[in-house]
C-alpha atoms as a PDB file:
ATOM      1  CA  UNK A   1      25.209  27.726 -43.436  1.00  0.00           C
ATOM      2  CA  UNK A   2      21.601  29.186 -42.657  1.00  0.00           C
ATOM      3  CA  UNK A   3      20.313  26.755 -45.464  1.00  0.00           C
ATOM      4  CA  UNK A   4      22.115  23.548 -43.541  1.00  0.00           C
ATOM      5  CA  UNK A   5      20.736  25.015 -40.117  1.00  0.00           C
ATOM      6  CA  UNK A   6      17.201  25.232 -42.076  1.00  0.00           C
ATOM      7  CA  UNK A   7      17.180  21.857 -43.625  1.00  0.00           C
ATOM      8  CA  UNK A   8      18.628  19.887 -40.382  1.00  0.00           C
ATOM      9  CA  UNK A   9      15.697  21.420 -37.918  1.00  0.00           C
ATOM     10  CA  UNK A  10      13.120  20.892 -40.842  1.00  0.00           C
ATOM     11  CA  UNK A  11      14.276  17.115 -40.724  1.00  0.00           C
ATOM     12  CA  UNK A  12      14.340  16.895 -36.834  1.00  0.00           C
ATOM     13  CA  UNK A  13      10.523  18.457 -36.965  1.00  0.00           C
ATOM     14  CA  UNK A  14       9.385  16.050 -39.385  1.00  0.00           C
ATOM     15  CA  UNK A  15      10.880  12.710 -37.393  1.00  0.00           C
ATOM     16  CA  UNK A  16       9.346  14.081 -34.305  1.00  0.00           C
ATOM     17  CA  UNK A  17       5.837  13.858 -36.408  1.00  0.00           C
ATOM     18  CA  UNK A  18       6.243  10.588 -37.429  1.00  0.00           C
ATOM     19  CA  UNK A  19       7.167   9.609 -34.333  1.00  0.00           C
ATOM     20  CA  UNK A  20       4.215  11.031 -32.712  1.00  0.00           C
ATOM     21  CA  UNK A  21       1.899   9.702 -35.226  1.00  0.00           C
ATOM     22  CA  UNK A  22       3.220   6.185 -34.320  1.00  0.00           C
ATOM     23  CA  UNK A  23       2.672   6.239 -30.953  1.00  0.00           C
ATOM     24  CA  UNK A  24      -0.520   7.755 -30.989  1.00  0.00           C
ATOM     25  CA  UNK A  25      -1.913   4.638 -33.165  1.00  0.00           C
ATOM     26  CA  UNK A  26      -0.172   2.632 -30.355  1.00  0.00           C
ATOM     27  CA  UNK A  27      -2.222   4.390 -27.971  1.00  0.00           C
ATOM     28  CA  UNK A  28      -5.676   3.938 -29.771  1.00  0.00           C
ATOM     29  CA  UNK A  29      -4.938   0.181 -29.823  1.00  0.00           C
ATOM     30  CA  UNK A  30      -4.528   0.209 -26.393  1.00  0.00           C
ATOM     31  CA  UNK A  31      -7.491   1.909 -25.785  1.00  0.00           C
ATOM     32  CA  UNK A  32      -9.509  -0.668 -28.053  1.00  0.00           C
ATOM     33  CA  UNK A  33      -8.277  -3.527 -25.113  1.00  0.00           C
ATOM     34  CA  UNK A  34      -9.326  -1.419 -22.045  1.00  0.00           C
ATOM     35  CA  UNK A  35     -12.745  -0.861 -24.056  1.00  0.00           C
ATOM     36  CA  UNK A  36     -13.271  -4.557 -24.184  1.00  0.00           C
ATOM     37  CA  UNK A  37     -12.712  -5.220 -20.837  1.00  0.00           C
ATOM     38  CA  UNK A  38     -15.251  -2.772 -19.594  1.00  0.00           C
ATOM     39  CA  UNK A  39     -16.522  -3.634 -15.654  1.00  0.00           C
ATOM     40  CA  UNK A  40     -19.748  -6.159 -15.819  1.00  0.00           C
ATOM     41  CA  UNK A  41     -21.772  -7.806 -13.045  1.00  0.00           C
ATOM     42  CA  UNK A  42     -18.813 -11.487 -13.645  1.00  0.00           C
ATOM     43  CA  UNK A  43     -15.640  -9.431 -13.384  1.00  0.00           C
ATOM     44  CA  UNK A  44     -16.889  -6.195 -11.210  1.00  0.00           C
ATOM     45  CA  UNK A  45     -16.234  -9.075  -8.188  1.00  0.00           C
ATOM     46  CA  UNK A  46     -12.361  -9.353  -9.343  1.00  0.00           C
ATOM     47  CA  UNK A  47     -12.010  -6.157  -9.723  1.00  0.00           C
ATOM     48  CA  UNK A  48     -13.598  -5.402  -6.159  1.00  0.00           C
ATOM     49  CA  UNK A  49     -10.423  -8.272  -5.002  1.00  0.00           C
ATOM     50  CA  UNK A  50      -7.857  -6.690  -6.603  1.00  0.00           C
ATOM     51  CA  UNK A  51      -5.388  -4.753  -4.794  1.00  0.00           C
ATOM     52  CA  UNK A  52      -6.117  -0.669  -4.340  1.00  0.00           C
ATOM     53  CA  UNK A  53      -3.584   1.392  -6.007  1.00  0.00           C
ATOM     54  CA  UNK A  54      -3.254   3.223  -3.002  1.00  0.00           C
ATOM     55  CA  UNK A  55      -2.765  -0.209  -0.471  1.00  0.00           C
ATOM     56  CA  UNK A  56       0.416  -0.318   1.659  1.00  0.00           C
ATOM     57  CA  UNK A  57       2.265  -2.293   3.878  1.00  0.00           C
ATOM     58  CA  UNK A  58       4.463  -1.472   6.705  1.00  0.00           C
ATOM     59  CA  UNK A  59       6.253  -3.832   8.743  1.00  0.00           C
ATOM     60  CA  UNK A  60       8.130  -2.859  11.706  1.00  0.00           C
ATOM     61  CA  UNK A  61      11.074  -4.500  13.034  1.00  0.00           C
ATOM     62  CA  UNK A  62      12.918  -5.692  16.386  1.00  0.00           C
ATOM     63  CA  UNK A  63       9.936  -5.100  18.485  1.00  0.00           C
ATOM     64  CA  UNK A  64      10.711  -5.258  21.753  1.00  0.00           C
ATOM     65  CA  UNK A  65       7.206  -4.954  23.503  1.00  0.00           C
ATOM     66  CA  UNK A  66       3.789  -4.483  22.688  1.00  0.00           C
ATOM     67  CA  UNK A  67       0.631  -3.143  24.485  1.00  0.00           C
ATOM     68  CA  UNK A  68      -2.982  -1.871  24.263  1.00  0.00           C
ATOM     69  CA  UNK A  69      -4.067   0.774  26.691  1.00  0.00           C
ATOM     70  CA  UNK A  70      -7.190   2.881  26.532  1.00  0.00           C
ATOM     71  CA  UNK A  71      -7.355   1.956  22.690  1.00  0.00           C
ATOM     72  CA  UNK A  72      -3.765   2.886  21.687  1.00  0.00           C
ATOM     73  CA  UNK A  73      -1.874   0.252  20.900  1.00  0.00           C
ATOM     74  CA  UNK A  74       1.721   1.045  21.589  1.00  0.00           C
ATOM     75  CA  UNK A  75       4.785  -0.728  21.040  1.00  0.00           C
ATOM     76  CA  UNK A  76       8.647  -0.334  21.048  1.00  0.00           C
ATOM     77  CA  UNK A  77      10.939  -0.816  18.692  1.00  0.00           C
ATOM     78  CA  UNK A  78      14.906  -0.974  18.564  1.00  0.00           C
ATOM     79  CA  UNK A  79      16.414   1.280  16.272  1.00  0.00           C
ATOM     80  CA  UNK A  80      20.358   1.956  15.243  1.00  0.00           C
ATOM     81  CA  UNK A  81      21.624   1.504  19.444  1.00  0.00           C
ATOM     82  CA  UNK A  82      18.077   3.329  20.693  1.00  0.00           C
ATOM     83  CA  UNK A  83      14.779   2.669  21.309  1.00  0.00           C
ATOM     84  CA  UNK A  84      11.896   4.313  19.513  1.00  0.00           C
ATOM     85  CA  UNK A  85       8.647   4.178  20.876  1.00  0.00           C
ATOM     86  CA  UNK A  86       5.262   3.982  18.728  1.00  0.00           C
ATOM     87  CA  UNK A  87       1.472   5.111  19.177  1.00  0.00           C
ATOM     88  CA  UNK A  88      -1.241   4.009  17.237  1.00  0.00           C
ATOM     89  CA  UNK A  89      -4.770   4.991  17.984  1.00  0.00           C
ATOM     90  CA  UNK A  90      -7.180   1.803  17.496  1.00  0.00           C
ATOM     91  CA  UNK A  91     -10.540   3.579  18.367  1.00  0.00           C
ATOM     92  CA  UNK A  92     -12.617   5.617  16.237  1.00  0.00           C
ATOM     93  CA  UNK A  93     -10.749   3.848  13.255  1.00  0.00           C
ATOM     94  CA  UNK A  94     -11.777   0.436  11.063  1.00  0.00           C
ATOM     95  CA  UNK A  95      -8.924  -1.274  12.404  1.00  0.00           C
ATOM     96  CA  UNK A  96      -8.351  -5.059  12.740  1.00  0.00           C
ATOM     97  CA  UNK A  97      -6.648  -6.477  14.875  1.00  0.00           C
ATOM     98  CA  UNK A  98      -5.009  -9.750  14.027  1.00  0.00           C
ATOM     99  CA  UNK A  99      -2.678 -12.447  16.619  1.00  0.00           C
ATOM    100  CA  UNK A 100      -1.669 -15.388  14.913  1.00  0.00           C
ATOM    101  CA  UNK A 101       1.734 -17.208  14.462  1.00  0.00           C
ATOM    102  CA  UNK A 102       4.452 -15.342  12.323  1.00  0.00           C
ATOM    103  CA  UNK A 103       4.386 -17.209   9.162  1.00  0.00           C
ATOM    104  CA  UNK A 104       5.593 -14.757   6.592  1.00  0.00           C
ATOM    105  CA  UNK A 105       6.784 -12.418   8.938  1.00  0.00           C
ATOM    106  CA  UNK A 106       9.696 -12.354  11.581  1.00  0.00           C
ATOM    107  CA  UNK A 107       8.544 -13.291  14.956  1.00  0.00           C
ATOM    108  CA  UNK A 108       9.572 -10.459  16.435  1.00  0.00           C
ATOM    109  CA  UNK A 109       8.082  -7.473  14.095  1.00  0.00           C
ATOM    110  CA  UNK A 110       4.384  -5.973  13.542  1.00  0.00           C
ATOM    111  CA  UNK A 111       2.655  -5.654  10.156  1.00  0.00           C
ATOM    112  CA  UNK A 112       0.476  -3.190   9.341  1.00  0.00           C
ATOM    113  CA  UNK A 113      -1.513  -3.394   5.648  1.00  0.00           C
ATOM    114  CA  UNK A 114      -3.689  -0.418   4.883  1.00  0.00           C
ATOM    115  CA  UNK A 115      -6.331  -1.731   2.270  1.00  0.00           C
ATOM    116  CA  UNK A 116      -6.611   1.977   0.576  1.00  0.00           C
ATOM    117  CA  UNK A 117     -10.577   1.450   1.723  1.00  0.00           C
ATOM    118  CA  UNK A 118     -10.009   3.170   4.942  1.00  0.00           C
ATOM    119  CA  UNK A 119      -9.511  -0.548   6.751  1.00  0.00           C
ATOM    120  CA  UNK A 120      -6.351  -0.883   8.512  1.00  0.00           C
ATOM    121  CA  UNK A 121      -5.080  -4.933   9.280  1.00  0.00           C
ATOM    122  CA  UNK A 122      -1.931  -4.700  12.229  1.00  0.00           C
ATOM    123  CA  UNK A 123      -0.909  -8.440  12.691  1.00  0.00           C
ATOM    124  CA  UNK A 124       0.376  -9.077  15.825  1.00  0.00           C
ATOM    125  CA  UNK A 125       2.273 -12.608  15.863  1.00  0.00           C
ATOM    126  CA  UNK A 126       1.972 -14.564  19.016  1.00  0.00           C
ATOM    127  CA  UNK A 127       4.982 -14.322  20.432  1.00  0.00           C
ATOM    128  CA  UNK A 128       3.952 -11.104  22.285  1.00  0.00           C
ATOM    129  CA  UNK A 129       1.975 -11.516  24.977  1.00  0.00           C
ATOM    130  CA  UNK A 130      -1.456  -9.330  24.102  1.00  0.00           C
ATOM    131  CA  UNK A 131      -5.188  -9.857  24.548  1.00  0.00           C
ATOM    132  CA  UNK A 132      -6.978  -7.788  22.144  1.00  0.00           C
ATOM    133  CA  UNK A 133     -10.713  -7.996  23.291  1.00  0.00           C
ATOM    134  CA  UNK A 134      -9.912  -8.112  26.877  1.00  0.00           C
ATOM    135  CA  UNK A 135      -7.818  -4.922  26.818  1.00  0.00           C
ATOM    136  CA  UNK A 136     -10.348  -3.289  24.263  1.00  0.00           C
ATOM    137  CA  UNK A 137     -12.996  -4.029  26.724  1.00  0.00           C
ATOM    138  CA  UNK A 138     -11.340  -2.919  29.641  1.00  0.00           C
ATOM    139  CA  UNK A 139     -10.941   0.419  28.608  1.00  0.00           C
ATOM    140  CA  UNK A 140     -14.792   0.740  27.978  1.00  0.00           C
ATOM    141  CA  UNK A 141     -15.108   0.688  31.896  1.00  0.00           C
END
């Protein structure tokens, strides 16, 4: 019995070797590609483009109202048979603020896309009635 016990974990131990030896040879290949494609002046610009692993977007539904006051821009939302109100602080931050027509998004929701650069985007669709500048430059007063 100890000789079956011996023999069966000796097999297991030497599968698990081969094993490993094949996937580290799949490794090395794959590092081989990624060596090729090493960052140069023609595609450091698509890699600038490409999406940040740490970009997000949030998109916030059944809004109800939206304003800007003293560089907060708050809005409401209607949530599960209550209403939920949000604050988001637009000064002091790289946010942009976009109003333009709903295409991709419902007309009645806010989308906010965090580049993973430390920009903020929060389209507004048009449907709400909001100035931007003049309520950014009112608060300067």
């Amino acid at each position: 019995m100890k000789d079956l016990l011996t023999t069966t974990s000796s097999v297991i131990v030497i599968i698990f070797c081969c094993s490993v030896l094949f996937l580290a040879d799949d490794a090395e290949k794959g590092l081989q590609e990624q060596d090729l494609e090493m960052i140069t002046a023609r595609n450091g610009e698509e890699f600038l483009k490409a999406p940040h692993p740490l970009a997000k977007t949030t998109l916030f539904h059944r809004v109800q109202s939206v304003r800007l006051e003293n560089g907060v821009l708050m809005f409401v939302t209607l949530e599960q048979d209550r209403v939920k109100e949000h604050f988001f602080v637009v000064r002091d931050k790289n946010v942009i603020l976009v109003k333009q027509d709903a295409g991709d998004m419902p007309s009645n929701s806010i989308k906010f896309y965090d580049d993973g650069r430390s920009r903020i985007e929060v389209t507004i669709p048009n449907t709400f009635e909001l100035d931007p500048m003049q309520d950014l430059l009112s608060c300067r007063n």
